[in-house]
Protein backbone atom coordinates (compact mmCIF):
# COMPACT_ATOMS: atom_id res chain seq x y z
CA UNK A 1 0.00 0.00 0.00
CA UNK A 2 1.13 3.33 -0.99
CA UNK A 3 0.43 6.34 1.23
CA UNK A 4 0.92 10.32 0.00
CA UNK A 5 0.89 13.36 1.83
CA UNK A 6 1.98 16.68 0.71
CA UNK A 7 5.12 17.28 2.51
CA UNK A 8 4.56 21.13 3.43
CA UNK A 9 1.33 20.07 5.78
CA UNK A 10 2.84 16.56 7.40
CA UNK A 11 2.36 17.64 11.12
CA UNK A 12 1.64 15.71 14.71
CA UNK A 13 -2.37 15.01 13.26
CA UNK A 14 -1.20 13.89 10.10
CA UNK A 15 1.48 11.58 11.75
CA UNK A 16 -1.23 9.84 13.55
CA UNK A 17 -2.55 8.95 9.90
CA UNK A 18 0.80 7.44 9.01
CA UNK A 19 1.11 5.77 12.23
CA UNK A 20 -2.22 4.15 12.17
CA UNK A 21 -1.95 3.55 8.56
CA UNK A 22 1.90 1.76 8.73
CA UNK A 23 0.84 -0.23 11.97
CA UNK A 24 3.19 2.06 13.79
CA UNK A 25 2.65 4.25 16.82
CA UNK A 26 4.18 8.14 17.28
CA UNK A 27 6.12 8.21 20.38
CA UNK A 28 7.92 11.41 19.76
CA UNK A 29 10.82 13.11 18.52
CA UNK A 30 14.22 12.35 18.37
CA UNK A 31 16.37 14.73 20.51
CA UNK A 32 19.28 16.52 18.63
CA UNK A 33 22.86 16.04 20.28
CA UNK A 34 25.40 18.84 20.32
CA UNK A 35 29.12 18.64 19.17
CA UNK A 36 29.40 18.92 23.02
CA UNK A 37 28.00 15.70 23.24
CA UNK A 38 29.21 13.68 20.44
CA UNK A 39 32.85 12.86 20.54
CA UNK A 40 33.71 12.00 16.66
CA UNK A 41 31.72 11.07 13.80
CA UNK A 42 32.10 10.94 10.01
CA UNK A 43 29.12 13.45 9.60
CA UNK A 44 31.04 16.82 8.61
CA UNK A 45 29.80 20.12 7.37
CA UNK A 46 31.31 22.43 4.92
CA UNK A 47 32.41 26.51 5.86
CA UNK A 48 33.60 27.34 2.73
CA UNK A 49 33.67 30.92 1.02
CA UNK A 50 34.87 32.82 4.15
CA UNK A 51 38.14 33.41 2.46
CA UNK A 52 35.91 35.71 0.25
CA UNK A 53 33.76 36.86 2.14
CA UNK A 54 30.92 35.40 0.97
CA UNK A 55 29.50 34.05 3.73
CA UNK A 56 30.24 35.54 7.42
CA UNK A 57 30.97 32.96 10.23
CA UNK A 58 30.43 34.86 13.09
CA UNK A 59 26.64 34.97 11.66
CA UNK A 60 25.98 31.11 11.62
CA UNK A 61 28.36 29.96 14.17
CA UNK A 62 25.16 29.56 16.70
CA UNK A 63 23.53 27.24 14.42
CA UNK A 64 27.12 25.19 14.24
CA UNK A 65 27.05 23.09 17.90
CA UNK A 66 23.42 22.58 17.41
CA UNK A 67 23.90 20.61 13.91
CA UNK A 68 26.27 17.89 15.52
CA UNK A 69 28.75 18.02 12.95
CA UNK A 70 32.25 17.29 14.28
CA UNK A 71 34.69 18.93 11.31
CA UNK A 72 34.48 22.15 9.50
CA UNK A 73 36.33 22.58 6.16
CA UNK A 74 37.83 25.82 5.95
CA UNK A 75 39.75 27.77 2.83
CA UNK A 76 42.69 29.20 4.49
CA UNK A 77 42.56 32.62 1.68
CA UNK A 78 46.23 33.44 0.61
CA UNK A 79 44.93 36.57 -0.89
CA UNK A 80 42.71 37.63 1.74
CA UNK A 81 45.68 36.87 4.73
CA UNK A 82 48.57 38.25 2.19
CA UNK A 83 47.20 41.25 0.83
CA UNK A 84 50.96 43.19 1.25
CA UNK A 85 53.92 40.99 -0.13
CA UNK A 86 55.69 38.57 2.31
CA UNK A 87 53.12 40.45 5.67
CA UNK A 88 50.58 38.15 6.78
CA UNK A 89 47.73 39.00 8.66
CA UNK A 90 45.84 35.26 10.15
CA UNK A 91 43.73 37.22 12.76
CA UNK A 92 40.86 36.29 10.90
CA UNK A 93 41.08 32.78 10.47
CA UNK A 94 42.03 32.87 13.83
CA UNK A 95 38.91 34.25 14.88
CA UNK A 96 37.33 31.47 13.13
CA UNK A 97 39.40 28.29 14.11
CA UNK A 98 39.75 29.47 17.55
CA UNK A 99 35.64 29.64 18.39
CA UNK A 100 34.83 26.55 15.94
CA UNK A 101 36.94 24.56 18.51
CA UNK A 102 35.84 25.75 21.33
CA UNK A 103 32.36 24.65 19.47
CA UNK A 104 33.85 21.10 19.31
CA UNK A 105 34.21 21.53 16.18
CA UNK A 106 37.50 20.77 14.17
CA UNK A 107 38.47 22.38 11.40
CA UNK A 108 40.50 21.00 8.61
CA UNK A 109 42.50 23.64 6.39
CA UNK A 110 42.37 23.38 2.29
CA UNK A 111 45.34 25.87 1.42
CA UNK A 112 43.94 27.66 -1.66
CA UNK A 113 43.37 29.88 -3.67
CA UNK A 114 45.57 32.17 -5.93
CA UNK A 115 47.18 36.22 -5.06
CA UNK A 116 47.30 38.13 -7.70
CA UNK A 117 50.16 40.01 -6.24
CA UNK A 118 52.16 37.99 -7.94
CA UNK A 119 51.99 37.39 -11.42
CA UNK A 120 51.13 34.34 -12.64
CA UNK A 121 49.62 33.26 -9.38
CA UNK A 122 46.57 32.30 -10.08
CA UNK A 123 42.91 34.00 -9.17
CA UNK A 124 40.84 34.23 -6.00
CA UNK A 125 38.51 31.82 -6.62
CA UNK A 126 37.40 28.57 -8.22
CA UNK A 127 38.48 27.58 -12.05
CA UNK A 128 41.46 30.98 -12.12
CA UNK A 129 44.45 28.78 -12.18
CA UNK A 130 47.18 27.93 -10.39
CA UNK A 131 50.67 29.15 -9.20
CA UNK A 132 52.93 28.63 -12.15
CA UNK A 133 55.59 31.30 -12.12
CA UNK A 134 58.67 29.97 -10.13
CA UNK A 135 57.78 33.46 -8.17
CA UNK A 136 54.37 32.30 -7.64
CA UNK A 137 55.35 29.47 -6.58
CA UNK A 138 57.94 30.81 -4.16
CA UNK A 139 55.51 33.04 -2.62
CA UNK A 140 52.94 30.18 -2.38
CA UNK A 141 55.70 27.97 -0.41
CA UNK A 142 56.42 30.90 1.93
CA UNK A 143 52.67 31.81 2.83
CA UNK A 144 51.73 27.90 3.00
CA UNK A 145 54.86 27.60 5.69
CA UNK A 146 53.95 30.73 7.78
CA UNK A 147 50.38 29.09 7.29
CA UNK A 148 51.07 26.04 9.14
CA UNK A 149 53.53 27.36 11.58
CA UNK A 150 50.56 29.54 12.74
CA UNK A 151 47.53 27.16 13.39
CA UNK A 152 50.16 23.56 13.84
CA UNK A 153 49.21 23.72 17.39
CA UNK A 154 45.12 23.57 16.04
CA UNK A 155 45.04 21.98 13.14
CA UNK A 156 47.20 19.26 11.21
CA UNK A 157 44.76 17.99 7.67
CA UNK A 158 46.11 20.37 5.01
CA UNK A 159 43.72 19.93 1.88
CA UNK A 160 46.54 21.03 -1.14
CA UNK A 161 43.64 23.37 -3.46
CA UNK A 162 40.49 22.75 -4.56
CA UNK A 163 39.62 21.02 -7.97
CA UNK A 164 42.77 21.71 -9.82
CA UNK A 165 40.91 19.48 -12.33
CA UNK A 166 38.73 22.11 -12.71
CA UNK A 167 37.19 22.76 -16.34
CA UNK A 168 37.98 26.48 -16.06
CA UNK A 169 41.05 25.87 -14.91
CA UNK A 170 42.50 25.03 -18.62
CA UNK A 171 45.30 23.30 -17.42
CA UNK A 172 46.67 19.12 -17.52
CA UNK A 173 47.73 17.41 -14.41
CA UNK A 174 51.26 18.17 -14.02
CA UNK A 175 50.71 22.02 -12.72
CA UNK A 176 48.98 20.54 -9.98
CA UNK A 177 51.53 17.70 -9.29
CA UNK A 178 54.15 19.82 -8.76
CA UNK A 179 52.15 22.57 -6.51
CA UNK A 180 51.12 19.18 -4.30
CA UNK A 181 54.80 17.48 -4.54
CA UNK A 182 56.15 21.19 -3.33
CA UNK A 183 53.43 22.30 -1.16
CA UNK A 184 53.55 18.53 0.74
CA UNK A 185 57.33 18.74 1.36
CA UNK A 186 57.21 22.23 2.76
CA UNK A 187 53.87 21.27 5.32
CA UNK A 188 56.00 18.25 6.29
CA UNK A 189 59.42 20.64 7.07
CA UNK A 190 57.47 22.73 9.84
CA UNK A 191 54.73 20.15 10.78
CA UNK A 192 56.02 16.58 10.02
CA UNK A 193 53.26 14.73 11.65
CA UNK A 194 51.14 16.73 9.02
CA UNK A 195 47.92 14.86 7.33
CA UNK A 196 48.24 15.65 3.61
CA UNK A 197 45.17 15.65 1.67
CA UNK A 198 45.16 15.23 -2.24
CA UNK A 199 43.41 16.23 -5.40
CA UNK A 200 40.08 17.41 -4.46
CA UNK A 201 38.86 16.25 -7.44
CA UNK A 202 35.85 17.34 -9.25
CA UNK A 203 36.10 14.86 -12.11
CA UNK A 204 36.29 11.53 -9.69
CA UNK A 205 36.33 9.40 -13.05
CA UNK A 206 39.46 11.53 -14.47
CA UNK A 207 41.93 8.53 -14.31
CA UNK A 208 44.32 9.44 -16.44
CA UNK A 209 44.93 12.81 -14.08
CA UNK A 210 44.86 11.00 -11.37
CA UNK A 211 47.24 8.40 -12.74
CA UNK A 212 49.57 11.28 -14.07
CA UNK A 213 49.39 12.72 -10.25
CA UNK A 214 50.94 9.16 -8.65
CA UNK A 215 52.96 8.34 -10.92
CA UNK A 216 54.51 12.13 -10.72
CA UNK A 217 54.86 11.31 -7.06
CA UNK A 218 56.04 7.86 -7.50
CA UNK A 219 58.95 9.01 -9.54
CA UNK A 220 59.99 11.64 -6.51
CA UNK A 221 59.67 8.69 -3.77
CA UNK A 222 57.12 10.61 -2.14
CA UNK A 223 54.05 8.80 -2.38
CA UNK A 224 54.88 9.06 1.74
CA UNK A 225 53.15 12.55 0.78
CA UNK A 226 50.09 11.47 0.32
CA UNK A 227 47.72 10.65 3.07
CA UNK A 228 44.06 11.34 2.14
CA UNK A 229 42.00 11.86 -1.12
CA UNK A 230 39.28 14.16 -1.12
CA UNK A 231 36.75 13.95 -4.20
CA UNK A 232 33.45 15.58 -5.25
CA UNK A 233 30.02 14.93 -7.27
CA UNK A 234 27.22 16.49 -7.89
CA UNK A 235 25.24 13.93 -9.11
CA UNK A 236 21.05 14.57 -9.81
CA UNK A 237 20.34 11.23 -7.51
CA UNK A 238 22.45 10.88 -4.40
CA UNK A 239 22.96 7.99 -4.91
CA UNK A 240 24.78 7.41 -8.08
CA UNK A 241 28.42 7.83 -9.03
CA UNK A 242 29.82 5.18 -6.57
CA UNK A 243 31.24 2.85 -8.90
CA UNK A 244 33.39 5.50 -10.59
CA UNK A 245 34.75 5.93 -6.44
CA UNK A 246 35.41 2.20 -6.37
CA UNK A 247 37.52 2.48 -9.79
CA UNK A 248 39.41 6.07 -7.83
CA UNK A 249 39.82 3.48 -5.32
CA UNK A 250 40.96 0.59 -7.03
CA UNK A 251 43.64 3.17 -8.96
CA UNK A 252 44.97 5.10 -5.97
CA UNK A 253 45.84 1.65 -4.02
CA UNK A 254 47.96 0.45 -6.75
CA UNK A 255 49.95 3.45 -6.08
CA UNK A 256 49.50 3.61 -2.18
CA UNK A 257 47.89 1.17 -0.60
CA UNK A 258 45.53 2.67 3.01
CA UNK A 259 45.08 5.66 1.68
CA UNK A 260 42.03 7.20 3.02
CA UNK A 261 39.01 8.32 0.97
CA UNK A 262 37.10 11.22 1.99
CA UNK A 263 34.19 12.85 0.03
CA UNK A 264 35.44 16.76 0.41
CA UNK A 265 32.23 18.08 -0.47
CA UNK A 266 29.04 17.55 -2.21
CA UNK A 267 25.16 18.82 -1.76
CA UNK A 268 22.09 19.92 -3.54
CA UNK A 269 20.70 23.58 -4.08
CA UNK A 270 17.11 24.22 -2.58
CA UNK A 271 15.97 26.15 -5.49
CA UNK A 272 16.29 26.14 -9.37
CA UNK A 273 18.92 27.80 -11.16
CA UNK A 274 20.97 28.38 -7.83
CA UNK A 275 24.41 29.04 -8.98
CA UNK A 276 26.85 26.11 -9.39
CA UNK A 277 26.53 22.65 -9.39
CA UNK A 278 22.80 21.14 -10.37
CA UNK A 279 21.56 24.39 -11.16
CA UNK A 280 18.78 23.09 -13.75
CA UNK A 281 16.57 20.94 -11.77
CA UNK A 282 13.28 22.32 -9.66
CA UNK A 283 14.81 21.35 -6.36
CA UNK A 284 12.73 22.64 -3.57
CA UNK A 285 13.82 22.86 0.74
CA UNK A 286 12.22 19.27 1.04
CA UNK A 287 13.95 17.78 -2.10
CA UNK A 288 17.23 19.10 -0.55
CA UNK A 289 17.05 17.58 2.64
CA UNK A 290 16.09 13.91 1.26
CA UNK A 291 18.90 14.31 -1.05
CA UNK A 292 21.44 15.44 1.46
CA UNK A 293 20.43 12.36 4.08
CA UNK A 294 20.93 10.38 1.18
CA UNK A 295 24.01 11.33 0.00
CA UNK A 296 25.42 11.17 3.22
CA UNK A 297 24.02 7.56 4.04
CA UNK A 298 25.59 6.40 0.77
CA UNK A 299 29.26 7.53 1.61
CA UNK A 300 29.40 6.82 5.33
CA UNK A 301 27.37 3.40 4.75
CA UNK A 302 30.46 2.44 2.57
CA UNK A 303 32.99 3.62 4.53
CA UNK A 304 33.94 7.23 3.06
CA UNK A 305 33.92 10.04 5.66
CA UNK A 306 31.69 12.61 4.05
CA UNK A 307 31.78 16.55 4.19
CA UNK A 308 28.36 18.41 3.37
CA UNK A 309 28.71 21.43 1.45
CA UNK A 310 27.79 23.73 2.96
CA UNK A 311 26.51 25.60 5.83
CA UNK A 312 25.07 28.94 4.29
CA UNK A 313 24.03 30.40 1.67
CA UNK A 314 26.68 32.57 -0.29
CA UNK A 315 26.37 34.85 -3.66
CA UNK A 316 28.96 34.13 -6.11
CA UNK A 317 30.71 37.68 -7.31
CA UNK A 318 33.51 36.51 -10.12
CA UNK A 319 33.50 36.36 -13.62
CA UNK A 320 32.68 32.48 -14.10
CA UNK A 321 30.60 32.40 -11.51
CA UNK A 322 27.32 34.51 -10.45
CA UNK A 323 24.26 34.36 -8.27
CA UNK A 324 22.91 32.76 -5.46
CA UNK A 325 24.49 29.20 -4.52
CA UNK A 326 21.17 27.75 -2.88
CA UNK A 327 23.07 24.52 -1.44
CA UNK A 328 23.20 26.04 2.41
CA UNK A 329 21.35 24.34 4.76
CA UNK A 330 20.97 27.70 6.28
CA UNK A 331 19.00 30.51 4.42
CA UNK A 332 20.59 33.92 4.48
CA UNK A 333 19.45 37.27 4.23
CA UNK A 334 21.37 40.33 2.11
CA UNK A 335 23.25 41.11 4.67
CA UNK A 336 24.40 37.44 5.41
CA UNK A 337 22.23 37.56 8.44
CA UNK A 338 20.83 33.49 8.97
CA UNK A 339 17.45 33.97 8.06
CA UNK A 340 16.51 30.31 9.25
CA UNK A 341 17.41 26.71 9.35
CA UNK A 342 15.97 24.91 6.05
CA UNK A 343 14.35 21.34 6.61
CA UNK A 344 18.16 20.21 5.50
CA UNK A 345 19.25 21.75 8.52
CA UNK A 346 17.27 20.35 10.84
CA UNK A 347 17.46 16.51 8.86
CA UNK A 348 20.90 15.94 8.75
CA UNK A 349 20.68 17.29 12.44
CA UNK A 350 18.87 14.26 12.76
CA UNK A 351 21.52 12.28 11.33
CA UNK A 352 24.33 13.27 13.64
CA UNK A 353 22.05 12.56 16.69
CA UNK A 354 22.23 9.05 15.53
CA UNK A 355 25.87 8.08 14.05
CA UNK A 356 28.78 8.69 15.34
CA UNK A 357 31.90 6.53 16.25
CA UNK A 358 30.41 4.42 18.47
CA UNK A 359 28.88 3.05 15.93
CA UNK A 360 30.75 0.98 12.90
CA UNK A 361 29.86 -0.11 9.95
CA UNK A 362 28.65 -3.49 8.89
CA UNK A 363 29.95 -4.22 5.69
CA UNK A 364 27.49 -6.69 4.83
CA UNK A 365 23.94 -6.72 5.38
CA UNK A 366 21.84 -9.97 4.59
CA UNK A 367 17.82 -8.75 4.14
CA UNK A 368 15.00 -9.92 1.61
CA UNK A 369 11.96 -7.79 1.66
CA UNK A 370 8.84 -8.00 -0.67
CA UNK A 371 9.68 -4.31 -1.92
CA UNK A 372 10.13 -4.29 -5.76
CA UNK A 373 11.91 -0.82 -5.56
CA UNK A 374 14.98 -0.39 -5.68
CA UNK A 375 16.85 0.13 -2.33
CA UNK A 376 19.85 1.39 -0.57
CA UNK A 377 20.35 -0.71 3.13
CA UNK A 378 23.26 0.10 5.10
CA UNK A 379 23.93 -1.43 9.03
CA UNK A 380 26.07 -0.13 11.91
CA UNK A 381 27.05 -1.89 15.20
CA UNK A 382 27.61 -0.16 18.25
CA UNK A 383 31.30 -0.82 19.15
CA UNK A 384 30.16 -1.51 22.96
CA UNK A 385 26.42 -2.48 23.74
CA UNK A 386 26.20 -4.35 19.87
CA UNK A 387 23.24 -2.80 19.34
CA UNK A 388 22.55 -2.37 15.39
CA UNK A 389 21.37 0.66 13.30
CA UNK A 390 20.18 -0.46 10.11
CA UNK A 391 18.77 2.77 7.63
CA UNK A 392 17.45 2.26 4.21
CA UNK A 393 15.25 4.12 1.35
CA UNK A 394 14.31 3.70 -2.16
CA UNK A 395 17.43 4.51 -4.53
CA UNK A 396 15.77 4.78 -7.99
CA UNK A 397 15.53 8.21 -8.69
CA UNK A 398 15.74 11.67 -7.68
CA UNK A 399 13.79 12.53 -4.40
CA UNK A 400 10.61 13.93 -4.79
CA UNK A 401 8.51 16.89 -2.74
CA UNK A 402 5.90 14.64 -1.33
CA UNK A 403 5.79 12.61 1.44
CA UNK A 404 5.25 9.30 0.26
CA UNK A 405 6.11 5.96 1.82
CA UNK A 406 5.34 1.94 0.83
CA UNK A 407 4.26 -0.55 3.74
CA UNK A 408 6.92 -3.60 3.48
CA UNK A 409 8.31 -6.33 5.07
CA UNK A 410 12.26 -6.42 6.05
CA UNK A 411 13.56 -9.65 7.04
CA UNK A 412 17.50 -9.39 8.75
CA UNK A 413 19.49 -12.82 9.11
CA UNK A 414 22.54 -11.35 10.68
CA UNK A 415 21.16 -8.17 12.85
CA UNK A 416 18.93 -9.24 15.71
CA UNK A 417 17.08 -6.50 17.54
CA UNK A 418 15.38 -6.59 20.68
CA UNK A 419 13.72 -3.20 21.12
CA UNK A 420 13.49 -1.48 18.10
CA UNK A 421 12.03 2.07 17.35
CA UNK A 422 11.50 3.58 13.71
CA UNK A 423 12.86 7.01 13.30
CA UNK A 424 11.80 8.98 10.22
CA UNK A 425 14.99 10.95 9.33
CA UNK A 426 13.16 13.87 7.47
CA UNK A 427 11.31 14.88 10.59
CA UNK A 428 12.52 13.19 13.48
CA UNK A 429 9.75 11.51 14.77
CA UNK A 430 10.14 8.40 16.34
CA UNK A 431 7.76 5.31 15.96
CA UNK A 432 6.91 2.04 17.91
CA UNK A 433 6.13 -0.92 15.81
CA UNK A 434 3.71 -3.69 16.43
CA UNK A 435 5.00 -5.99 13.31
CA UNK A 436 8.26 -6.76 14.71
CA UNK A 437 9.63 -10.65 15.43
CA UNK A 438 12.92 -12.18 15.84
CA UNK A 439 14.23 -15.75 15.03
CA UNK A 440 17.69 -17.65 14.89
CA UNK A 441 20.13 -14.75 14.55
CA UNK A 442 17.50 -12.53 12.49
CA UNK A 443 14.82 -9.75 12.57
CA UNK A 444 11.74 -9.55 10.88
CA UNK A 445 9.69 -6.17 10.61
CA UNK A 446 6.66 -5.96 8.81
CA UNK A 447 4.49 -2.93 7.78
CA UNK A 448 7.11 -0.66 8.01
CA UNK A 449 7.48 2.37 5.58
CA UNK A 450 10.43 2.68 2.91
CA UNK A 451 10.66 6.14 1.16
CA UNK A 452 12.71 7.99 -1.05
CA UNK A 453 14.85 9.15 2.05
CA UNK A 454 16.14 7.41 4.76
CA UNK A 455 14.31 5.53 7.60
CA UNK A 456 16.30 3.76 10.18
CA UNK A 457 16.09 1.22 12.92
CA UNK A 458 17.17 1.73 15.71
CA UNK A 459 17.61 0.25 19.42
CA UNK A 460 15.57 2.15 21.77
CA UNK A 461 18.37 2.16 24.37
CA UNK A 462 21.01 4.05 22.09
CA UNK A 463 18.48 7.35 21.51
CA UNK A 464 16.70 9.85 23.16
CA UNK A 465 13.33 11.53 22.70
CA UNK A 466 12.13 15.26 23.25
């Protein structure tokens, strides 16, 4: 059985519909924990665009303990810290780091973009090349050194630029080989215990650059430079584009065998024709939040930390790129004032609540359901109590603005619950269920909803209601 509701007027009355409808009961709400009370996680959130001033910190910072994410990625702004040669003025990164960690919150630094006090330097913002000039390139060294030397005692995950690959960009691989090979070995002279992070890669099925990028390293012996790969995607439905990750994967171990995988930053505008990424689609606040709990789900469900982008709102002011870049979960006013906290917000607030690292992933999942859809199942184990976490949705396509869900049955053989609670991820709320058995090492639920965003199952031990 299939129920709708229009999304915009789901509220308690209209949950005791679904309830009654799915067999399931409305207990509550799920409570949101703070970065104060989550100690690490996988869930991270992106602060981009302050190096430009696109977005101001100081205005969303409230709304940044609240969401539960447990890293920030910052741009560390050569231009905007170096704006008189070889005097560098950090006081306002400072500012920044120095109240996101007292948030709990950790940033991690990407070291971009160009200064256009020196020629050949590149621009201040995405797609306006890279230092090439040997006195860009100098200057780069010495600012990324002073860089480090200043926050080493905060921060030590150095993300070497953003999307060298970069259409706009015009340029092959080797530019940004030798930035990274340089850029590395100077981070490593002042801060040798240094996490390096590589590539940042829009195109993740660029092989060939990527290949060109290891192999330059390879042929230096320092491969030992390399600790982490970040890579992008903007893909329409979350939930595509993995198999191009496995082959990034695949490539990057032949070369260097444990390195770490993190998705640097992805997410989905709440409007059409937002500037950037997805701009043509009719996204809407609802669509946005499905896609983001999605996306999310799909990375850390396979094991790739994952990085939300972003926080707020900004407005693009260069050249190549103009407008309003809809993809905060916060909505800003002209001023860059928070106007409020969109439903994506408040959802993948809902996610942190939920996983952290007490939890780890199962990698393998044994179900059968009577669902003909298409779906996405991912399980966690709590590392102490063994309770499990299972979440799953419909994969097939791109999320949709209504509220619709499918009574099914989900039969476990390897996850046995003994308390379980439903928690709709979109909202929050928190459901008993009457159509739950267990057998010999297995779980069956039935009459349970799947959607086209997340549900999960969870112990009712492990969460706490409002």
């Amino acid at each position: 059985m299939i129920f709708v509701i229009s999304i915009l007027t789901v509220n308690a009355q209209e949950n005791t519909t679904i309830a009654s409808g799915s067999g399931m009961d409305f207990i509550g709400h799920l409570k949101p924990r703070t970065t104060h009370d989550i100690v690490s996680s996988d869930l991270w959130i992106g602060g981009e665009v302050l190096d430009r001033d696109y977005t101001d910190y100081h205005e969303y910072k409230p709304y940044l303990d609240s969401l539960g994410a447990k890293k920030i990625r910052l741009q560390s702004g050569w231009a905007k810290t170096e704006k008189q040669k070889g005097v560098y003025d950090f006081a306002w990164l400072d500012r920044i780091v120095n109240d996101a960690m007292e948030r709990k919150v950790q940033p991690w630094i990407q070291i971009s973009y160009g200064n256009e006090l020196y020629p050949d330097a590149g621009g201040i913002s995405l797609g306006e090349g890279l230092p090439q000039s040997e006195e860009a390139l100098e200057a780069w060294l010495k600012y990324t050194k002073a860089l480090v030397v200043h926050f080493r005692d905060r921060v030590n995950e150095w993300e070497i630029w953003n999307e060298a690959d970069h259409r706009y960009n015009n340029a092959g691989p080797e530019p940004y080989a030798n930035l990274y090979y340089r850029t590395g070995k100077a981070i490593r002279e002042v801060q040798p215990n240094a996490k390096l992070i590589g590539l940042s890669i829009a195109g993740v099925g660029k092989t060939d650059y990527v290949d060109f990028f290891l192999k330059y390293l390879q042929e230096r012996n320092a491969l030992d430079l390399l600790d982490i790969v970040t890579f992008h995607g903007y893909p329409r439905n979350p939930d595509q584009g993995f198999d191009a990750v496995a082959g990034l994967e695949a490539l990057i171990y032949t070369y260097r065998p444990g390195v770490k995988l993190w998705q640097g930053e992805t997410g989905c505008p709440s409007t059409f024709g937002s500037s950037g990424a997805l701009s043509g689609y009719p996204w809407s606040e609802i669509i946005q939040a499905k896609w983001n709990l999605r996306r999310a789900l799909a990375h850390v469900g396979r094991g790739y930390p994952f990085s939300l982008f972003t926080i707020s709102e900004y407005t693009y002011d260069r050249k190549k790129f103009k407008g309003l870049n809809t993809k905060g979960i916060l909505k800003v006013n002209d001023d860059l004032s928070v106007a409020y906290a969109k439903p994506a917000y408040y959802a993948y607030q809902n996610l942190t609540a939920l996983l952290d690292h007490q939890f780890e992933r199962m990698p393998l999942v044994n179900y059968s359901t009577d669902s003909d859809s298409s779906l996405s199942v991912f399980a966690f184990l709590h590392k102490v109590s063994k309770s499990p976490m299972v979440f799953f949705w419909m994969n097939g396509n791109i999320p949709s603005n209504e509220h619709e869900f499918t009574n099914t049955v989900f039969s476990f053989e390897n996850i046995v619950f003994s308390d379980p609670l439903i928690i709709d991820l979109l909202s929050g709320e928190v459901y008993e269920t009457a159509g739950f058995g267990v057998g010999d090492g297995s779980s069956i639920f039935r009459g349970i909803p799947i959607a086209d965003y997340p549900f999960a199952i969870v112990e009712r031990k492990e969460i706490r209601l409002e």
